[in-house]
Protein backbone atom coordinates (compact mmCIF):
# COMPACT_ATOMS: atom_id res chain seq x y z
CA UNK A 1 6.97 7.12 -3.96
CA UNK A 2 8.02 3.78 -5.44
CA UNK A 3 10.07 5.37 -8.09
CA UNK A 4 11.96 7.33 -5.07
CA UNK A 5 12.27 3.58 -2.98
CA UNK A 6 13.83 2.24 -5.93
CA UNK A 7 10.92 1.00 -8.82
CA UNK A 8 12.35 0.92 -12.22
CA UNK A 9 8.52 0.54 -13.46
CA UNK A 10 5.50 1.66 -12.13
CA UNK A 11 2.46 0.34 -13.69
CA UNK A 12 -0.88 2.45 -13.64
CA UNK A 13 -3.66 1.10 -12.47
CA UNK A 14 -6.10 1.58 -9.74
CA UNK A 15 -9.58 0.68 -8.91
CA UNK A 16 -11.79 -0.81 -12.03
CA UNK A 17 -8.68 0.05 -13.86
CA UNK A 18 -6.67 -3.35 -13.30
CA UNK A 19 -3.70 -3.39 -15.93
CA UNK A 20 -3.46 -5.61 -18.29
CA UNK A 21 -0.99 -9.11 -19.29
CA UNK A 22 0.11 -6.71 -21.71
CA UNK A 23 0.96 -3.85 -19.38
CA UNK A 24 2.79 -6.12 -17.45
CA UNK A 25 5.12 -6.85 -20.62
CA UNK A 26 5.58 -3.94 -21.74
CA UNK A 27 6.57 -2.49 -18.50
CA UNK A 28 9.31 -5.76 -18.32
CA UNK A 29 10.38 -4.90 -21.99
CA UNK A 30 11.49 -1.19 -20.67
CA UNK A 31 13.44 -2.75 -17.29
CA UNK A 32 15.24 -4.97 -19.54
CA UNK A 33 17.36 -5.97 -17.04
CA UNK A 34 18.26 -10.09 -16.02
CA UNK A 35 15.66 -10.20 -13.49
CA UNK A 36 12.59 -8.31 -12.50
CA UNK A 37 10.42 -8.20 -9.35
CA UNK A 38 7.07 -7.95 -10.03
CA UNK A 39 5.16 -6.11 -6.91
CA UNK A 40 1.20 -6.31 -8.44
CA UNK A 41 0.38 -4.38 -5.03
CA UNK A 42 -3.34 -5.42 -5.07
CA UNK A 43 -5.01 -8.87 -4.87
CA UNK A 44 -7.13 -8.38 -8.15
CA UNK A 45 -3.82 -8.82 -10.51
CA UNK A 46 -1.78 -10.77 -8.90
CA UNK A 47 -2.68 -13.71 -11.18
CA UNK A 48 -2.80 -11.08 -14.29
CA UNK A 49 1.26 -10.57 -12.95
CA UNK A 50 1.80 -13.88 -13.00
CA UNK A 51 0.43 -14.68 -16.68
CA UNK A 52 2.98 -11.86 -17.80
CA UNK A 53 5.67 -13.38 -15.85
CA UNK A 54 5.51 -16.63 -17.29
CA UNK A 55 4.68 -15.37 -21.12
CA UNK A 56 8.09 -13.74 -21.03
CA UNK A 57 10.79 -15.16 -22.00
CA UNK A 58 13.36 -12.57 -22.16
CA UNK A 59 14.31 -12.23 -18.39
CA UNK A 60 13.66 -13.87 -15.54
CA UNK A 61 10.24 -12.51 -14.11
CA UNK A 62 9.27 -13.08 -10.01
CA UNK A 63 6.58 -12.25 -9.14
CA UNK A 64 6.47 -11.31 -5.08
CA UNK A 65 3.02 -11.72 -2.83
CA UNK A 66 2.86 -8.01 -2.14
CA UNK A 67 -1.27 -7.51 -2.32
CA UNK A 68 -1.73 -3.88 -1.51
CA UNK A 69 0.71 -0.69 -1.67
CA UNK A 70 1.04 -0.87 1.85
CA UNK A 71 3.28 -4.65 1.31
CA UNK A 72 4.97 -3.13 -1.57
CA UNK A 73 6.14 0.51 -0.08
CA UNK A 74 7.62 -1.61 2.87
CA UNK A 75 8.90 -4.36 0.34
CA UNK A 76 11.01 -2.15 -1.24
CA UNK A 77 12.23 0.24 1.58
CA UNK A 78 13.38 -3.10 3.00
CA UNK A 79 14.57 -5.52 0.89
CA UNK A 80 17.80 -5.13 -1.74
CA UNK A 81 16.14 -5.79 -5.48
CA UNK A 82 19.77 -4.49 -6.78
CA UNK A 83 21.85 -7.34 -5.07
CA UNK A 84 19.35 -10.13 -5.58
CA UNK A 85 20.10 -13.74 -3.68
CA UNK A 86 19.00 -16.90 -3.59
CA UNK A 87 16.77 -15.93 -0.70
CA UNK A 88 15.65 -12.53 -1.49
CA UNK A 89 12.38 -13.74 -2.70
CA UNK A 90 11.61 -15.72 0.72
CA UNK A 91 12.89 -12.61 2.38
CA UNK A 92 10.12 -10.00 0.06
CA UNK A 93 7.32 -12.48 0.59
CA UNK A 94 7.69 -12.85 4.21
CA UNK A 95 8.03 -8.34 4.31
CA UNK A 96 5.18 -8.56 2.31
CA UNK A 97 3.22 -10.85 4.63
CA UNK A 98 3.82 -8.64 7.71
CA UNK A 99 2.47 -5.62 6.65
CA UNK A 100 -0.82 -4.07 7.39
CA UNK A 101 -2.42 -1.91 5.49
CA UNK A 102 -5.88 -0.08 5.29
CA UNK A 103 -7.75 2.73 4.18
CA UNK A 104 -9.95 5.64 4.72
CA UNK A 105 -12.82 6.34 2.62
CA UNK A 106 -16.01 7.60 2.14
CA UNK A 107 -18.86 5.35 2.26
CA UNK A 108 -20.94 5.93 -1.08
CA UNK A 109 -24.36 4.10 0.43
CA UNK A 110 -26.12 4.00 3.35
CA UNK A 111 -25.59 0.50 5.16
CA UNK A 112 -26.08 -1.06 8.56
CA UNK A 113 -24.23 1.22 10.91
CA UNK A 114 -22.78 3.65 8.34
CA UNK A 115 -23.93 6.80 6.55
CA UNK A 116 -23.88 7.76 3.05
CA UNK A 117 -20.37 10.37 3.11
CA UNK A 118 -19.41 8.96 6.67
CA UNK A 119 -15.92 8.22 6.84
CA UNK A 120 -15.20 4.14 6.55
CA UNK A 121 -12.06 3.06 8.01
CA UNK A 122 -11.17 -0.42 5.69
CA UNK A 123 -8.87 -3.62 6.57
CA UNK A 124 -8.96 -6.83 4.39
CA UNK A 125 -12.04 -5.73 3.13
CA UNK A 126 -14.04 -5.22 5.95
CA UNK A 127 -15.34 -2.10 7.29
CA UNK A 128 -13.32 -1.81 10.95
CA UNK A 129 -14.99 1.68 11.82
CA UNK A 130 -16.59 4.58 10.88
CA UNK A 131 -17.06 8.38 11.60
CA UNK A 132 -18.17 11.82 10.34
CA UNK A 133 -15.05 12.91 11.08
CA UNK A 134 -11.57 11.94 9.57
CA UNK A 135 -9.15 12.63 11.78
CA UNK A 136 -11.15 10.21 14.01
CA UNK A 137 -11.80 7.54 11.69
CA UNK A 138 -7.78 7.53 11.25
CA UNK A 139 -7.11 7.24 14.97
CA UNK A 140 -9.91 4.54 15.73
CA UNK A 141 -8.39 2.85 12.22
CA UNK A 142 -5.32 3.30 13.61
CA UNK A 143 -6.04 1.91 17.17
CA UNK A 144 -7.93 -1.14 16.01
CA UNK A 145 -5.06 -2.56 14.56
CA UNK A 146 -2.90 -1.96 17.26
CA UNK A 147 -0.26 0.66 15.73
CA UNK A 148 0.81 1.08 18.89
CA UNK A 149 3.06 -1.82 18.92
CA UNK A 150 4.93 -0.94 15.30
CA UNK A 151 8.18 1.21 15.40
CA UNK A 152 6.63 2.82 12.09
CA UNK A 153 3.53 4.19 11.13
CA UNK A 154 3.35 5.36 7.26
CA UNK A 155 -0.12 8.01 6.53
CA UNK A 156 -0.43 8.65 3.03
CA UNK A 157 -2.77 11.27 2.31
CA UNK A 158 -5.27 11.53 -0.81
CA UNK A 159 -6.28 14.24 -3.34
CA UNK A 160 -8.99 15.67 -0.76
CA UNK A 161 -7.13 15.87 1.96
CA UNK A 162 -5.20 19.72 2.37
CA UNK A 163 -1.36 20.15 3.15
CA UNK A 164 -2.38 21.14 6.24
CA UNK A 165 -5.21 18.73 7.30
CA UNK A 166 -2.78 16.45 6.35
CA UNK A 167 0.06 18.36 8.81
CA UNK A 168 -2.36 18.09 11.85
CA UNK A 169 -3.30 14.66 11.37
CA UNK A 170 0.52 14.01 11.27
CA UNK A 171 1.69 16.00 14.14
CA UNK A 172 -1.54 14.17 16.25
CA UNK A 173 -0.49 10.90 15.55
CA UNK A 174 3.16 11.54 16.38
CA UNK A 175 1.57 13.22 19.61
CA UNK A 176 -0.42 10.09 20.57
CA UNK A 177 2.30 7.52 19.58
CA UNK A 178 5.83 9.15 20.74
CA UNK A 179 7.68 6.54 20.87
CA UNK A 180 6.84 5.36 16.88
CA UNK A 181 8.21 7.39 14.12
CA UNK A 182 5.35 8.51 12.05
CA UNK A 183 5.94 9.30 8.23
CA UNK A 184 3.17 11.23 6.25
CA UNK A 185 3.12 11.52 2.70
CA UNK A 186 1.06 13.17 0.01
CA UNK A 187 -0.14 10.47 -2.32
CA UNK A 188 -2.70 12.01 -4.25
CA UNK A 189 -4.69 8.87 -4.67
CA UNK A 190 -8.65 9.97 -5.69
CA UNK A 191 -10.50 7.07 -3.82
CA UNK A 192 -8.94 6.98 -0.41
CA UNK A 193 -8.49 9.63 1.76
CA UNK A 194 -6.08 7.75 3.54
CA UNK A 195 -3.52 4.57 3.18
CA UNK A 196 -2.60 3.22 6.82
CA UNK A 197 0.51 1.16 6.42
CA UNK A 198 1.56 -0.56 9.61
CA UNK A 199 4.82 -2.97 9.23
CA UNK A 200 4.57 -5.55 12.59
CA UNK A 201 7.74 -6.45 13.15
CA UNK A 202 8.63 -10.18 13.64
């Protein structure tokens, strides 16, 4: 998905698995363009982007605020990397900063309120809901952060979720918001069985 928004790079990493200041130069070494947007894309490396950015010495490295791949899918759908201004850093960080974006997962312990394999429903690192069912825990997700009120909604589906779980979940969401377009995507990501990204719009 990032490649397809425009990515020249895209860094593996995920959770445990934080990449390293060497990643991070590597990856600028293949760009090798002028100037590079960093997008770390999770609040863990951010300052591991940053080292790399100012180790390098061969282009000129910024690194935007985008802490989850919620900020950074928007970032790049919506600002021009390719036709860089004085301002298109403001203009990233403040996309970045007006994005919401949680998950779905399964709860691996039992703890107050929630059930070992329940469904969690996460946002800024607290748990916002949770259900035995994940069509539910989308849509009371969904609802607690008021995705009524955003033109989009992205879904992003994980590696346990089917084609067509995935297809009804879509096609409900579209029912219950109408007047928001709703995009769903297969991601294929193994801890989340959902990303909810939610731009608000200014």
């Amino acid at each position: 998905m990032f490649r397809e928004l425009g990515a020249e790079e895209v860094i593996e990493g995920g959770q445990t698995m934080n990449p390293s200041v060497d990643a991070f130069i590597s990856a600028f070494d293949r760009v090798n363009a002028e100037r590079i947007f960093v997008l770390p894309n999770n609040s863990n490396i951010v300052l591991t982007a940053r080292q790399a950015a100012a180790m390098y010495s061969e282009s000129e490295v910024t690194v935007i605020e985008s802490k989850n791949p919620g900020a950074g899918i928007v970032v790049l759908g919506a600002v021009d990397f390719f036709s860089p201004g004085p301002d298109t850093t403001a203009e990233a960080d403040a996309v970045a900063s007006s994005v919401v974006c949680a998950m779905v997962s399964r709860a691996i312990r039992d703890t107050a309120g929630v059930r070992k394999g329940e469904y969690v429903g996460i946002h800024a690192g607290e748990i916002v809901c949770s259900s035995s069912d994940l069509a539910d825990t989308l849509n009371r997700l969904a609802s607690e952060l008021d995705a009524v009120s955003s033109d989009v909604i992205v879904l992003i589906s994980g590696s346990g979720v089917s084609d067509s779980e995935a297809g009804e979940i879509s096609a409900a969401f579209q029912k219950k918001y109408p007047r928001t377009e709703v995009i769903s995507r297969k991601g294929g990501q193994a801890v989340y069985d959902y990303i909810l990204i939610i731009p608000i719009s200014s």
